[in-house]
N, C-alpha and C. Protein backbone atom coordinates (compact mmCIF):
# COMPACT_ATOMS: atom_id res chain seq x y z
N UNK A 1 13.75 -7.45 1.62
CA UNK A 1 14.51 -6.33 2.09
C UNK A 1 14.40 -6.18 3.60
N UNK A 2 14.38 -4.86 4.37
CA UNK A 2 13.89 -4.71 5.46
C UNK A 2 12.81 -4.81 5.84
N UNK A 3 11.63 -5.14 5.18
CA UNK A 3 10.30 -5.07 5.68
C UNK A 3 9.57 -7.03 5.57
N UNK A 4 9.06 -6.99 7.11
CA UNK A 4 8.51 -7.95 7.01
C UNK A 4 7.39 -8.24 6.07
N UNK A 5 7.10 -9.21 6.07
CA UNK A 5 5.94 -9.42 5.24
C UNK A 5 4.95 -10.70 5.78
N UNK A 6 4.31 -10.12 6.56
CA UNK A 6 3.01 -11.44 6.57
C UNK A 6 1.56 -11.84 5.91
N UNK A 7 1.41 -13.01 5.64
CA UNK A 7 0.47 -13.20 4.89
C UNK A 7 -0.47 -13.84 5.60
N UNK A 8 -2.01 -13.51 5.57
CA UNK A 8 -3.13 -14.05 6.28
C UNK A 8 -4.61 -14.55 4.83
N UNK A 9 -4.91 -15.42 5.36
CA UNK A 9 -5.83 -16.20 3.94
C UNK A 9 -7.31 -15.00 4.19
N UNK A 10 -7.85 -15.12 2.69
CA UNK A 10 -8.56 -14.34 2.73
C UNK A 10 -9.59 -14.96 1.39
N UNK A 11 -10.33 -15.69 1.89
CA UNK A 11 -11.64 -16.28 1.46
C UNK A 11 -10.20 -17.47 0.42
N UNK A 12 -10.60 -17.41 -0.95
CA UNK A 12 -9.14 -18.57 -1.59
C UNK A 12 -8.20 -17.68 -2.21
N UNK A 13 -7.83 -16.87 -1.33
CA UNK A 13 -6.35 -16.40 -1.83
C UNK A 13 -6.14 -15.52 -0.46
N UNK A 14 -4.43 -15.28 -0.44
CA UNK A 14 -4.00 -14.91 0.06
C UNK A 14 -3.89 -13.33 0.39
N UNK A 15 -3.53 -12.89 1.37
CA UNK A 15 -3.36 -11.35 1.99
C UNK A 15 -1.89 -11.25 1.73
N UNK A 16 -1.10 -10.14 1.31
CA UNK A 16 0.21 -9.96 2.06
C UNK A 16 0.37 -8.69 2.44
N UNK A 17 0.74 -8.66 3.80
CA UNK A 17 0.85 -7.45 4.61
C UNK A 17 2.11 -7.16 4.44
N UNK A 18 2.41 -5.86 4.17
CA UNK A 18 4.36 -5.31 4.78
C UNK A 18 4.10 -4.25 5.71
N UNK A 19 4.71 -4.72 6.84
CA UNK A 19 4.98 -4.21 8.14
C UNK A 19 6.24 -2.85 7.85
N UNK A 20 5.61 -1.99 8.05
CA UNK A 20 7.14 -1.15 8.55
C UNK A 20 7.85 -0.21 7.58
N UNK A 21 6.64 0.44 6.52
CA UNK A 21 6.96 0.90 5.34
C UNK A 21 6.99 2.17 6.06
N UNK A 22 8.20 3.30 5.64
CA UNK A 22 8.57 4.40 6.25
C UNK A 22 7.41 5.03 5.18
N UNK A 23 7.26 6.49 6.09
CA UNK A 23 6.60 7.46 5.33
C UNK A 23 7.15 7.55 3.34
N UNK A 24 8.35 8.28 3.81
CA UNK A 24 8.96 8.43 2.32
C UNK A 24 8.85 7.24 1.33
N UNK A 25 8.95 6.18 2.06
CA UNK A 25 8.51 5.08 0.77
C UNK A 25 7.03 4.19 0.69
N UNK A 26 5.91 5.12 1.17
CA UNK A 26 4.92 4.69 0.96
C UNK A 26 4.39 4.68 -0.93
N UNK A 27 5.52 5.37 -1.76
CA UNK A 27 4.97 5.66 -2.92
C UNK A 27 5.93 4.73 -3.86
N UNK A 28 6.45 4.02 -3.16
CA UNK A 28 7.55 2.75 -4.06
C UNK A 28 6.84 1.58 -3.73
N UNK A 29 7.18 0.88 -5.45
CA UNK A 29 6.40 -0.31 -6.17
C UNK A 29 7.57 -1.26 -4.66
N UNK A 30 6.88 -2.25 -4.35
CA UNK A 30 7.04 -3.79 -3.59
C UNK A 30 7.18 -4.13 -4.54
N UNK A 31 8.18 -5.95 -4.41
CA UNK A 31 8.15 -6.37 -4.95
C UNK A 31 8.01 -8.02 -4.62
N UNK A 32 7.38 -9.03 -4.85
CA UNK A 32 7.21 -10.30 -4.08
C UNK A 32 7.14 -11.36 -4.53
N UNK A 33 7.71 -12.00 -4.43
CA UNK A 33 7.38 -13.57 -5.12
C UNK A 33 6.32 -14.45 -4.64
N UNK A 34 5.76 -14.85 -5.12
CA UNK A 34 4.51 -15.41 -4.79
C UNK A 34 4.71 -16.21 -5.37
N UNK A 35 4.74 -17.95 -5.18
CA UNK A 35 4.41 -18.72 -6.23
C UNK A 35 5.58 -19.01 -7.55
N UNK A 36 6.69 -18.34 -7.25
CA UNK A 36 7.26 -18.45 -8.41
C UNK A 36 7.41 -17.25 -9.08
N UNK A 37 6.03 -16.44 -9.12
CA UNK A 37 5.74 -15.45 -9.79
C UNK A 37 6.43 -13.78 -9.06
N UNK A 38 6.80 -13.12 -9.54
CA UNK A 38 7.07 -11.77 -9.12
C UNK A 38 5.39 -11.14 -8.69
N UNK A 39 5.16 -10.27 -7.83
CA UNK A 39 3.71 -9.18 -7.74
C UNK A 39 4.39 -8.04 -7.76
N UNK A 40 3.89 -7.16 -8.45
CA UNK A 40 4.19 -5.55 -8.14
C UNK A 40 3.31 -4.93 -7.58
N UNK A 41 3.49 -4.13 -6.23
CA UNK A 41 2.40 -3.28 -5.92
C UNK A 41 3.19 -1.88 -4.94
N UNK A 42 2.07 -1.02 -5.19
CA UNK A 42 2.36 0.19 -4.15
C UNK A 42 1.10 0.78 -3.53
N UNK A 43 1.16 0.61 -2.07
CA UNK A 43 0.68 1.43 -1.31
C UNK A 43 -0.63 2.11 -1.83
N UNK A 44 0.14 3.08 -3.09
CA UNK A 44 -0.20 4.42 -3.41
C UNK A 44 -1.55 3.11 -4.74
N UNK A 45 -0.74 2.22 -4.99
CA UNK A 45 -1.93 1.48 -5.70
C UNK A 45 -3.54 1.39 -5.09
N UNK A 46 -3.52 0.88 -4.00
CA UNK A 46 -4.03 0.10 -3.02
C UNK A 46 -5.37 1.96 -2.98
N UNK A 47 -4.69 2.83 -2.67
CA UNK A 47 -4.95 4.09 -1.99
C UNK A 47 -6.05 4.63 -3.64
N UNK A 48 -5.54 4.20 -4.83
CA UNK A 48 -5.96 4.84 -5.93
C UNK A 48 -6.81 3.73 -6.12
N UNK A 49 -6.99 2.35 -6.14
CA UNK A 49 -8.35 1.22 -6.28
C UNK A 49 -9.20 1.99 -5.51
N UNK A 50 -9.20 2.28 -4.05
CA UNK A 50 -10.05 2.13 -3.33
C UNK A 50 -11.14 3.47 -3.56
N UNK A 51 -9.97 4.60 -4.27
CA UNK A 51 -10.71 6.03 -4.38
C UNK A 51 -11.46 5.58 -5.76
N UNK A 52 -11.22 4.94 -6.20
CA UNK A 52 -12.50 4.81 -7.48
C UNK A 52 -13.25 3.93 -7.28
N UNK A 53 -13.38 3.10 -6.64
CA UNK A 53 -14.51 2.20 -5.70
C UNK A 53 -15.55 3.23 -5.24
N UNK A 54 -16.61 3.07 -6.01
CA UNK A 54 -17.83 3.73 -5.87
C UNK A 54 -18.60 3.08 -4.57
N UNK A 55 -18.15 2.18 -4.07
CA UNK A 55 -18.52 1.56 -2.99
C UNK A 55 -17.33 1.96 -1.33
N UNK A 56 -16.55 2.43 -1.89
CA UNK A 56 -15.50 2.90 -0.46
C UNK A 56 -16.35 3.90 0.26
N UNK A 57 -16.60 4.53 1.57
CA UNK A 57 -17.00 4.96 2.56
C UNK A 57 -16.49 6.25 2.05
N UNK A 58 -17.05 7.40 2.20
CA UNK A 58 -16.28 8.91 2.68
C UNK A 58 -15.30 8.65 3.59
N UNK A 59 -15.49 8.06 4.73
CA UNK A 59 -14.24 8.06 5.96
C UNK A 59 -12.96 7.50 5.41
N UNK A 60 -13.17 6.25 4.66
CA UNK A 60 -12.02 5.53 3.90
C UNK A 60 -11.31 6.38 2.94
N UNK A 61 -12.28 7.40 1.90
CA UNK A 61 -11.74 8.08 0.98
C UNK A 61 -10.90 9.07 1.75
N UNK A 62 -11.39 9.73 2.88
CA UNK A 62 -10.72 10.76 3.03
C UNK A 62 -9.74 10.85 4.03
N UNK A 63 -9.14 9.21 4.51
CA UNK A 63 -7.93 8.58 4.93
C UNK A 63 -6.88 8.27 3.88
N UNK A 64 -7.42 8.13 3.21
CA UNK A 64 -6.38 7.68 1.93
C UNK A 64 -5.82 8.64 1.09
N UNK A 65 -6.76 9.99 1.06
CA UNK A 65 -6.43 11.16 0.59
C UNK A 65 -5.25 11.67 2.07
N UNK A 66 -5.78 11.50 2.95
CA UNK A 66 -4.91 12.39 3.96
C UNK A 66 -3.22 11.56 3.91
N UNK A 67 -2.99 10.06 3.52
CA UNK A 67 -2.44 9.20 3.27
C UNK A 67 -1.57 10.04 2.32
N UNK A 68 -2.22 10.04 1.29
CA UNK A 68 -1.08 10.98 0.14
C UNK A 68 -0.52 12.46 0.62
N UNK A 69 -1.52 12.82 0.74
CA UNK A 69 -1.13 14.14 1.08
C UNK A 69 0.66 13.77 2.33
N UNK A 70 0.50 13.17 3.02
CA UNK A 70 1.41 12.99 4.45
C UNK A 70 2.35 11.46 3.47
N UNK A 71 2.38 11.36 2.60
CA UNK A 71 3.71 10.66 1.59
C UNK A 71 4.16 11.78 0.77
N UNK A 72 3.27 12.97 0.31
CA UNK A 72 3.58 13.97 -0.51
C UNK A 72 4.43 14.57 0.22
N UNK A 73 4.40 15.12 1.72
CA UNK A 73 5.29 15.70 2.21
C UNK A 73 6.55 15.02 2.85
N UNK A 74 6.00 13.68 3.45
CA UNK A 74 7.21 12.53 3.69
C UNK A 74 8.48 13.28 2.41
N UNK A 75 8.29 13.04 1.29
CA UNK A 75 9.21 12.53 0.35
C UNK A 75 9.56 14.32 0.23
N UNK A 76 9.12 15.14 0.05
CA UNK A 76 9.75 16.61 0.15
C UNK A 76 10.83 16.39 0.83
N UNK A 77 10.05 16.31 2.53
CA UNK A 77 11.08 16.38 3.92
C UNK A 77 12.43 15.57 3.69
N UNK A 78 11.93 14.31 3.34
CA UNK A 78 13.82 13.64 3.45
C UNK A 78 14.27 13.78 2.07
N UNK A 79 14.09 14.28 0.73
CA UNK A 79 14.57 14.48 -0.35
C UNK A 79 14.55 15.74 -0.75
């Protein structure tokens, strides 16, 4: 679509970054081919692993919370 996507190696598998995700659609599934294969992911995935990671930082948790909170209102504001 509109968003780039770069990928950087990360121990034996791959990273994929998307560049340029607007506020309002930080809470919509990606979609990617990898391999042949389709990946599904969202943002909001990424944001909900990390908060049940008993190993994530307070600082991390409470970026990722501030993260939702500022997609919660993204998607009010333009909808």
């Amino acid at each position: 679509g509109d968003y780039k996507v770069e990928t950087v190696p990360n121990g034996s598998y791959q990273v994929a970054r998307i560049r340029g995700i607007k506020a309002k659609n930080i809470g919509d599934v990606f979609t990617l081919n990898v391999s042949g294969a389709e990946v599904k992911y969202s943002p909001l995935n990424y944001c909900k692993n990390k908060l049940a990671d008993s190993g994530t930082t307070e600082n991390l948790k409470n970026v990722l919370k501030a993260l939702y909170r500022y997609w919660q209102s993204a998607e009010r504001y333009f909808n």
